[in-house]
Protein backbone atom coordinates (compact mmCIF):
# COMPACT_ATOMS: atom_id res chain seq x y z
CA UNK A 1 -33.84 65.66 28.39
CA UNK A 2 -31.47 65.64 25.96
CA UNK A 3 -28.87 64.39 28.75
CA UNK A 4 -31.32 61.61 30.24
CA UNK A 5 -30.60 60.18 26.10
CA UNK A 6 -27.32 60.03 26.48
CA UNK A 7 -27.72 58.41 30.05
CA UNK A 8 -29.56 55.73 28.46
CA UNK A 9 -27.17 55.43 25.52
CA UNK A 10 -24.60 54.54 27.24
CA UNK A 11 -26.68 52.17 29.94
CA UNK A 12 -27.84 50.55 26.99
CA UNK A 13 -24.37 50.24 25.48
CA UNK A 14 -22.90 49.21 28.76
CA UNK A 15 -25.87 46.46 29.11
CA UNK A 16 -25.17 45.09 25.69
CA UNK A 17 -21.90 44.87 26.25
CA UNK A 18 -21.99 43.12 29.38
CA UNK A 19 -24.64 40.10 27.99
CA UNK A 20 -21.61 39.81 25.04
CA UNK A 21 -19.21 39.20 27.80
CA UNK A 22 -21.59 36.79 29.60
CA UNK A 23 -22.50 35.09 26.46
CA UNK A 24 -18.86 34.32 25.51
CA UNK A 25 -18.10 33.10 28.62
CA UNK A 26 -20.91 30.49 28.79
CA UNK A 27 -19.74 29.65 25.45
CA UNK A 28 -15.94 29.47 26.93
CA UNK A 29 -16.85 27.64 29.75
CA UNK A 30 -19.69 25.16 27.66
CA UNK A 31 -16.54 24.48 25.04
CA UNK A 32 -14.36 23.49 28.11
CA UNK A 33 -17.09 21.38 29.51
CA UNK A 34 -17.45 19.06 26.12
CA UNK A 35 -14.25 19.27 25.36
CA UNK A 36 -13.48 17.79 29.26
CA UNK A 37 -16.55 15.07 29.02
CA UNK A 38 -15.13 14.00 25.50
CA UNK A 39 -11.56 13.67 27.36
CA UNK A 40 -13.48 11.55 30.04
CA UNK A 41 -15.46 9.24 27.34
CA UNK A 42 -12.02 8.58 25.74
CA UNK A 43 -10.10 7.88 28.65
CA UNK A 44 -12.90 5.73 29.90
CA UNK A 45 -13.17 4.17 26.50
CA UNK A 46 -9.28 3.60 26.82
CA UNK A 47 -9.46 2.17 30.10
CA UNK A 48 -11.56 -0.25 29.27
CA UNK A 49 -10.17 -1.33 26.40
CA UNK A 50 -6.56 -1.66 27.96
CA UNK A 51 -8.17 -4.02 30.53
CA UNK A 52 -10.33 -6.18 28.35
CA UNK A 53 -8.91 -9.57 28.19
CA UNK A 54 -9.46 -9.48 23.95
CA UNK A 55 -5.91 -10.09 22.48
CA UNK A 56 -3.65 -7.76 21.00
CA UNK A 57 -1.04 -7.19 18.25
CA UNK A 58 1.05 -4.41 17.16
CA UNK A 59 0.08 -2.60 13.67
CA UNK A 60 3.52 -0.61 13.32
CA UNK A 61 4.00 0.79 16.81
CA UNK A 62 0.93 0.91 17.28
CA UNK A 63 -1.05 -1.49 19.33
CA UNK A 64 -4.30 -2.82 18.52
CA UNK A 65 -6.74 -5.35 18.83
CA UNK A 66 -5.56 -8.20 17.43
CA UNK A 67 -9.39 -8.68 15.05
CA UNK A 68 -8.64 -5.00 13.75
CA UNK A 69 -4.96 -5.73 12.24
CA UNK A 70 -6.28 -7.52 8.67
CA UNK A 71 -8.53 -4.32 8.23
CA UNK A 72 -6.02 -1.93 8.59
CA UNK A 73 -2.94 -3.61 6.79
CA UNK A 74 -5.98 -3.82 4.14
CA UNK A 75 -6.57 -0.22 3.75
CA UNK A 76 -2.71 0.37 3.72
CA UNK A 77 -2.16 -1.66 0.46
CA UNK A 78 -5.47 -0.45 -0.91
CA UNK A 79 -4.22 3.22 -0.79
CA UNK A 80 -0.59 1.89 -2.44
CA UNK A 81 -1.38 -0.96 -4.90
CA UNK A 82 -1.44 1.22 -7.82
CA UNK A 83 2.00 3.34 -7.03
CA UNK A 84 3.49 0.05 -5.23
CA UNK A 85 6.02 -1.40 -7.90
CA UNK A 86 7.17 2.38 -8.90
CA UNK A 87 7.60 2.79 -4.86
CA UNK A 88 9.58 -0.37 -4.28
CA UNK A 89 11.67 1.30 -7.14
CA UNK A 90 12.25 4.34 -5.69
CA UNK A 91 12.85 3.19 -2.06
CA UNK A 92 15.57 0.47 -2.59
CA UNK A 93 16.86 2.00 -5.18
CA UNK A 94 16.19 -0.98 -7.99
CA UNK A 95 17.74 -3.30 -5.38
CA UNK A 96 14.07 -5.38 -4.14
CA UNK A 97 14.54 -6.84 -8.12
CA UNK A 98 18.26 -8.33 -7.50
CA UNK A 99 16.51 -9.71 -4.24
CA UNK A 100 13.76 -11.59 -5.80
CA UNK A 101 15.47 -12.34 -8.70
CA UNK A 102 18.44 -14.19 -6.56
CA UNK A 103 15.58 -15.69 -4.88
CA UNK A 104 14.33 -17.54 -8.20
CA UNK A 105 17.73 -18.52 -9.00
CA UNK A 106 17.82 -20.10 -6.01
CA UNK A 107 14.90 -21.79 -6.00
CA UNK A 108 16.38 -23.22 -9.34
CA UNK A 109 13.04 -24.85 -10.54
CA UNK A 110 12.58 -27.78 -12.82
CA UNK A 111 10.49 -28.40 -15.73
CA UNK A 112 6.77 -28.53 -14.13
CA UNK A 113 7.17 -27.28 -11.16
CA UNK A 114 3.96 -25.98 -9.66
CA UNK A 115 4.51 -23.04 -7.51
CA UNK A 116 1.88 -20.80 -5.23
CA UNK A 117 3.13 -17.88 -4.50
CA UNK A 118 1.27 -16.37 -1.34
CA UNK A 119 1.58 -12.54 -0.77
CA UNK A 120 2.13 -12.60 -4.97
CA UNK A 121 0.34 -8.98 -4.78
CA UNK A 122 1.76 -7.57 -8.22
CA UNK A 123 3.29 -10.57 -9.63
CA UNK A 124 7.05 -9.92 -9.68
CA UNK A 125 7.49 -13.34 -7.85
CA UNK A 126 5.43 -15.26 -9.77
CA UNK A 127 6.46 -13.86 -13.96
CA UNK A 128 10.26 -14.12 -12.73
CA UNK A 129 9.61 -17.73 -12.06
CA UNK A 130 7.67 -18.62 -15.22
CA UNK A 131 10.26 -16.52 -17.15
CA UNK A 132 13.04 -18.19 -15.67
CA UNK A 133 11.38 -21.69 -16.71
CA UNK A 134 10.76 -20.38 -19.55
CA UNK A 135 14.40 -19.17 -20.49
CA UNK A 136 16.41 -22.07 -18.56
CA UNK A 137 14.43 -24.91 -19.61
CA UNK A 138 12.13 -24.08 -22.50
CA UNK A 139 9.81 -25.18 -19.92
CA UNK A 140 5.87 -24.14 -20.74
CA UNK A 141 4.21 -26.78 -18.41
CA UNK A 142 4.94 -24.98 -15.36
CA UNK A 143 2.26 -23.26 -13.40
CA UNK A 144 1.95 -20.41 -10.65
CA UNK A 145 -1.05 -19.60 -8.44
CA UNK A 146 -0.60 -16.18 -7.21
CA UNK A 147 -3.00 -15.61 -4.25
CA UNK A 148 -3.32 -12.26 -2.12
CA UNK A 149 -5.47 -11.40 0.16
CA UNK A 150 -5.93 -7.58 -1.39
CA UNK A 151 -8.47 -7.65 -4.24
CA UNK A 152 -6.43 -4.12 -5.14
CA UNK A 153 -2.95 -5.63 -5.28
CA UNK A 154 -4.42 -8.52 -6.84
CA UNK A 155 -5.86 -6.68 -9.89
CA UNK A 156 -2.65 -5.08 -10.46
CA UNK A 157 -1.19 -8.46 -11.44
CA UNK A 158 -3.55 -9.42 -13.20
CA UNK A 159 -3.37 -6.22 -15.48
CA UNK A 160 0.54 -6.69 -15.21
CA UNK A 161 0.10 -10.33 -16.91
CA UNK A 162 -2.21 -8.96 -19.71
CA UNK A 163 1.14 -7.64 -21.54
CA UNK A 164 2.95 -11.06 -21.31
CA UNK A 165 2.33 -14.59 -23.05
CA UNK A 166 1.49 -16.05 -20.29
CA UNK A 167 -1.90 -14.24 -20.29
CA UNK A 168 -5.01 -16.76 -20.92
CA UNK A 169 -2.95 -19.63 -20.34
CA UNK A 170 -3.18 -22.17 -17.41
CA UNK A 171 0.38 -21.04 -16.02
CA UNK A 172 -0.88 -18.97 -13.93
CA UNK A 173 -3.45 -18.41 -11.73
CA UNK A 174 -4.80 -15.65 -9.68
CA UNK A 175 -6.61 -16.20 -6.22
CA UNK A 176 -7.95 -13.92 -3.33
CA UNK A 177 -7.00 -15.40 -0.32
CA UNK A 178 -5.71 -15.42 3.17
CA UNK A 179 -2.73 -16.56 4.10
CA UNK A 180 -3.50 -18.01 7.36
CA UNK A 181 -6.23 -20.14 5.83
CA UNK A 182 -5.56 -21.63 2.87
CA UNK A 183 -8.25 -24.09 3.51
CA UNK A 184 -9.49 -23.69 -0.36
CA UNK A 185 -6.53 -25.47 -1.27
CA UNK A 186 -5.57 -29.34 -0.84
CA UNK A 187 -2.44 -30.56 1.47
CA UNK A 188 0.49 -31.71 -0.19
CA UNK A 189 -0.46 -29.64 -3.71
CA UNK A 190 2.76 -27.31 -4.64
CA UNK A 191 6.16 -27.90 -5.33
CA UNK A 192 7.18 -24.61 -3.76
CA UNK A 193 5.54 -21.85 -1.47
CA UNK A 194 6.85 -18.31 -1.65
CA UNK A 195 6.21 -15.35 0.12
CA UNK A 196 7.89 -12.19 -0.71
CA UNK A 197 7.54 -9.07 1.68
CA UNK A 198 3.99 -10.01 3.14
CA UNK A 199 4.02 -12.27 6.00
CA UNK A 200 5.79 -9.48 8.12
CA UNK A 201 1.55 -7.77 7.74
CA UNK A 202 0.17 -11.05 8.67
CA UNK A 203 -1.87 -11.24 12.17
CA UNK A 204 -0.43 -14.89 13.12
CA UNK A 205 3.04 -15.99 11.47
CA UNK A 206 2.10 -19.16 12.76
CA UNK A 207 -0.72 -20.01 11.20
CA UNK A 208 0.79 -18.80 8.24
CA UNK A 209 3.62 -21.32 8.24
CA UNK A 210 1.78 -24.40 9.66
CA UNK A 211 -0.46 -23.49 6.46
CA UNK A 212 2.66 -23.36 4.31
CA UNK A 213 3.68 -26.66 5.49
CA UNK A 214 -0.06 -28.17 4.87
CA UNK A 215 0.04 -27.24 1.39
CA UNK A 216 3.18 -28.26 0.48
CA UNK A 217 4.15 -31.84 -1.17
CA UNK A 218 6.60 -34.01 0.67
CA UNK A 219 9.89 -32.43 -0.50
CA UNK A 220 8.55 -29.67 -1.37
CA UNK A 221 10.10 -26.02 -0.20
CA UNK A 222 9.22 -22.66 1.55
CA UNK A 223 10.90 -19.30 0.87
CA UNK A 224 10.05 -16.72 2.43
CA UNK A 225 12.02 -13.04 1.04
CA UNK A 226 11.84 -10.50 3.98
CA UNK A 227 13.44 -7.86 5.74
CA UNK A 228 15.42 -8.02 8.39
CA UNK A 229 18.00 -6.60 11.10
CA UNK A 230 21.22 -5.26 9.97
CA UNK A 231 23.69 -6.36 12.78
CA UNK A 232 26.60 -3.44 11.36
CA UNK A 233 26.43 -0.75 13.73
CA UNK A 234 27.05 2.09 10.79
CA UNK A 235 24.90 0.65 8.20
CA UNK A 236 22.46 0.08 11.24
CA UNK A 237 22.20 3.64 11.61
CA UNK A 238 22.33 4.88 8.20
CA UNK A 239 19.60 2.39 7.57
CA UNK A 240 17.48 3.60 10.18
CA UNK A 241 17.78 7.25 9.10
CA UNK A 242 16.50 6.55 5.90
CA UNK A 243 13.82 4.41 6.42
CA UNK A 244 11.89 6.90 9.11
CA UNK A 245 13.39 10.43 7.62
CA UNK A 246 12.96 9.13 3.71
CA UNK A 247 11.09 6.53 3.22
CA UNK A 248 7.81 8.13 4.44
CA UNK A 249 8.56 11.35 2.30
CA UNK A 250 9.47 9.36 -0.85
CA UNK A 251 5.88 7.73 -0.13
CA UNK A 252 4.21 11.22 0.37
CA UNK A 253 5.76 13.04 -2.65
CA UNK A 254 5.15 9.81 -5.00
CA UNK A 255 2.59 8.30 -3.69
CA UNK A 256 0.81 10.97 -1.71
CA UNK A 257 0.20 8.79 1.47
CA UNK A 258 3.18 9.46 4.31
CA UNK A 259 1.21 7.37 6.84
CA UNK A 260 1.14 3.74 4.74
CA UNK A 261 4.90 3.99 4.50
CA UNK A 262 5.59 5.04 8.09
CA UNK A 263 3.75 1.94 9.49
CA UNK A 264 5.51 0.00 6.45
CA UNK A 265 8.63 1.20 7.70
CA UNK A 266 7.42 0.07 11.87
CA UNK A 267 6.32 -3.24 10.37
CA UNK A 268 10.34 -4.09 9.62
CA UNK A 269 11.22 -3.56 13.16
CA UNK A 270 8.21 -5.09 14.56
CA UNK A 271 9.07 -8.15 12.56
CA UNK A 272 11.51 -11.60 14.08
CA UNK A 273 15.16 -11.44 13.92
CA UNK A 274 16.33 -13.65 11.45
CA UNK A 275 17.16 -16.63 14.16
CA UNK A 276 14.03 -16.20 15.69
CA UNK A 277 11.85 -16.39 12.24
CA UNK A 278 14.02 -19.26 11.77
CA UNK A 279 13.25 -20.84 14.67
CA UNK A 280 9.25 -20.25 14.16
CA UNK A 281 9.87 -22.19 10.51
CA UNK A 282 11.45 -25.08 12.29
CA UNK A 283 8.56 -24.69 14.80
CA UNK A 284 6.31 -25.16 11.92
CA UNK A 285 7.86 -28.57 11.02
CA UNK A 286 10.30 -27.48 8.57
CA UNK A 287 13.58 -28.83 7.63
CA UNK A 288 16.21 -26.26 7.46
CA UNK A 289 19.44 -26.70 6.10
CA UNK A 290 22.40 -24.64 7.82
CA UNK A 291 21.44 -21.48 9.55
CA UNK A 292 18.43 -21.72 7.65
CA UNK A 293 18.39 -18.46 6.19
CA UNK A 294 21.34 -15.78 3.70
CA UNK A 295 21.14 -12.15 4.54
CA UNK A 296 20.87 -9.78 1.67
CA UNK A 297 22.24 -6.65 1.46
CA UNK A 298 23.82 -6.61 4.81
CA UNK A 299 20.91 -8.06 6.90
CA UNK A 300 18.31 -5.38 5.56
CA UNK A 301 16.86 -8.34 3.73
CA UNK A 302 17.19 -12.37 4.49
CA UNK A 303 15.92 -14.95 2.28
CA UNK A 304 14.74 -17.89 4.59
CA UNK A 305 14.19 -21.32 3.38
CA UNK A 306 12.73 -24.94 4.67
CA UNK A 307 12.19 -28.35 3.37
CA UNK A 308 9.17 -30.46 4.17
CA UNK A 309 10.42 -33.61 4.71
């Protein structure tokens, strides 16, 4: 008797032990089986996108479809309006301000001149041009519309103008708005168009600059501040290893988001050579004077320029 107990124990043990074995393998092999249809779905999914005829355009090094790009440049500068100045600071090293300021001086504006600045995000573009009207030529009477596209970067501006004079005046302006339609504002309105660092995240450069052109008075000029290819071989490389091994781990450790400032970093190489971004100004109906462009900083920046004439 007492044996037969024992007997059973251990049948029962054995039993129960066996349906744990059988039940984790259904599980194993049930795990396997979604995890095989979801690889399926998404290669089907893939497939089909590949070989739709919808357009595409690169986001970084990434390639999407051309109607997602505006979305996701949006949600990078949403995640980095608020730590974007203090970033520019801490990635070039104070050097972005000795671009844009150059880039007023050489604009050189008169008394009055009425300037949009497209891109304007947090307004260094637009208060070193009032300031320098200000300071050169005692000049009040000149005005700035600073139109973005990103209510975010926008705001910043606006709460960066609060602290100067020009707050509450009718120098400046502040406008959401996209810079491949600009259809809110009249042809042949501004003195100058800038564009400082943005049109690089722009879906269609084209558009962009045949909308620069619209908007523009006869004799009026485009500048457009951007980064470009460094043709030195060294600085090439030393360039390069900072922007992918720093640059995103600057962004992570001030600004906690790695992935905005990799595809920041992809957007500079994705972007024209400086003769072929010249050539797409000309393209756009521009007068260019010379080469058409002066590299800053070895190449790493240009500032481009065109006349409408």
């Amino acid at each position: 008797m007492f044996s037969s107990r024992i007997h059973l124990k251990r049948a029962f043990q054995i039993t129960t032990k066996t349906n744990y074995i059988y039940n984790k393998s259904l599980q194993s092999h049930f795990s396997t089986y979604l995890r095989l249809q979801q690889a399926n779905t998404t290669a089907n999914f893939s497939e089909q996108h590949e070989t739709s005829q919808e357009p595409r355009t690169h986001f970084g090094f990434k390639s999407v479809p051309e109607n997602m790009k505006e979305t996701l440049v949006g949600k990078v500068f949403e995640n980095v309006a608020t730590k974007y100045d203090v970033m520019n600071d801490a990635m070039s090293l104070g050097v972005h301000r000795l671009w844009k300021d150059h880039t007023i001086r050489t604009m050189a504006p008169g008394p009055g001149t009425k300037l949009l600045d497209v891109a304007g995000g947090t307004g260094d573009i637009a208060m070193g041009f009032l300031n320098y009207c200000k300071e050169i030529h005692g000049d009040t009477s000149a005005k700035v519309t600073l139109l973005d596209i990103n209510p975010k970067m926008l705001e910043v501006g606006k709460q960066r103008f609060l602290k100067t004079p020009y707050h509450n005046s009718s120098q400046v302006t502040f406008e959401v708005g996209n810079a491949e339609d600009l259809s809110s504002i009249p042809s042949n309105s501004y003195d100058v168009y800038t564009i400082a660092f943005g049109i690089r995240n722009c879906t269609h450069i084209d558009r962009v600059l045949h909308e620069a052109f619209r908007v523009l008075k006869p004799g009026g000029r485009f500048m457009c501040l951007e980064f470009g290819k460094v043709r030195n071989p060294l600085v090439s490389s030393i360039y390069n290893l900072y922007s992918f091994q720093i640059i995103p781990l600057i962004g992570q450790i001030i600004a906690s988001d790695k992935d905005s400032y990799q595809y920041l970093v992809e957007s500079i190489r994705q972007f024209p050579s400086q003769e072929q971004f010249a050539e797409m100004i000309m393209n756009a109906g521009f007068t260019i004077v010379g080469d058409g462009w002066e590299d800053l900083t070895f190449g790493i920046a240009a500032l481009h320029s065109g006349f409408k004439l």
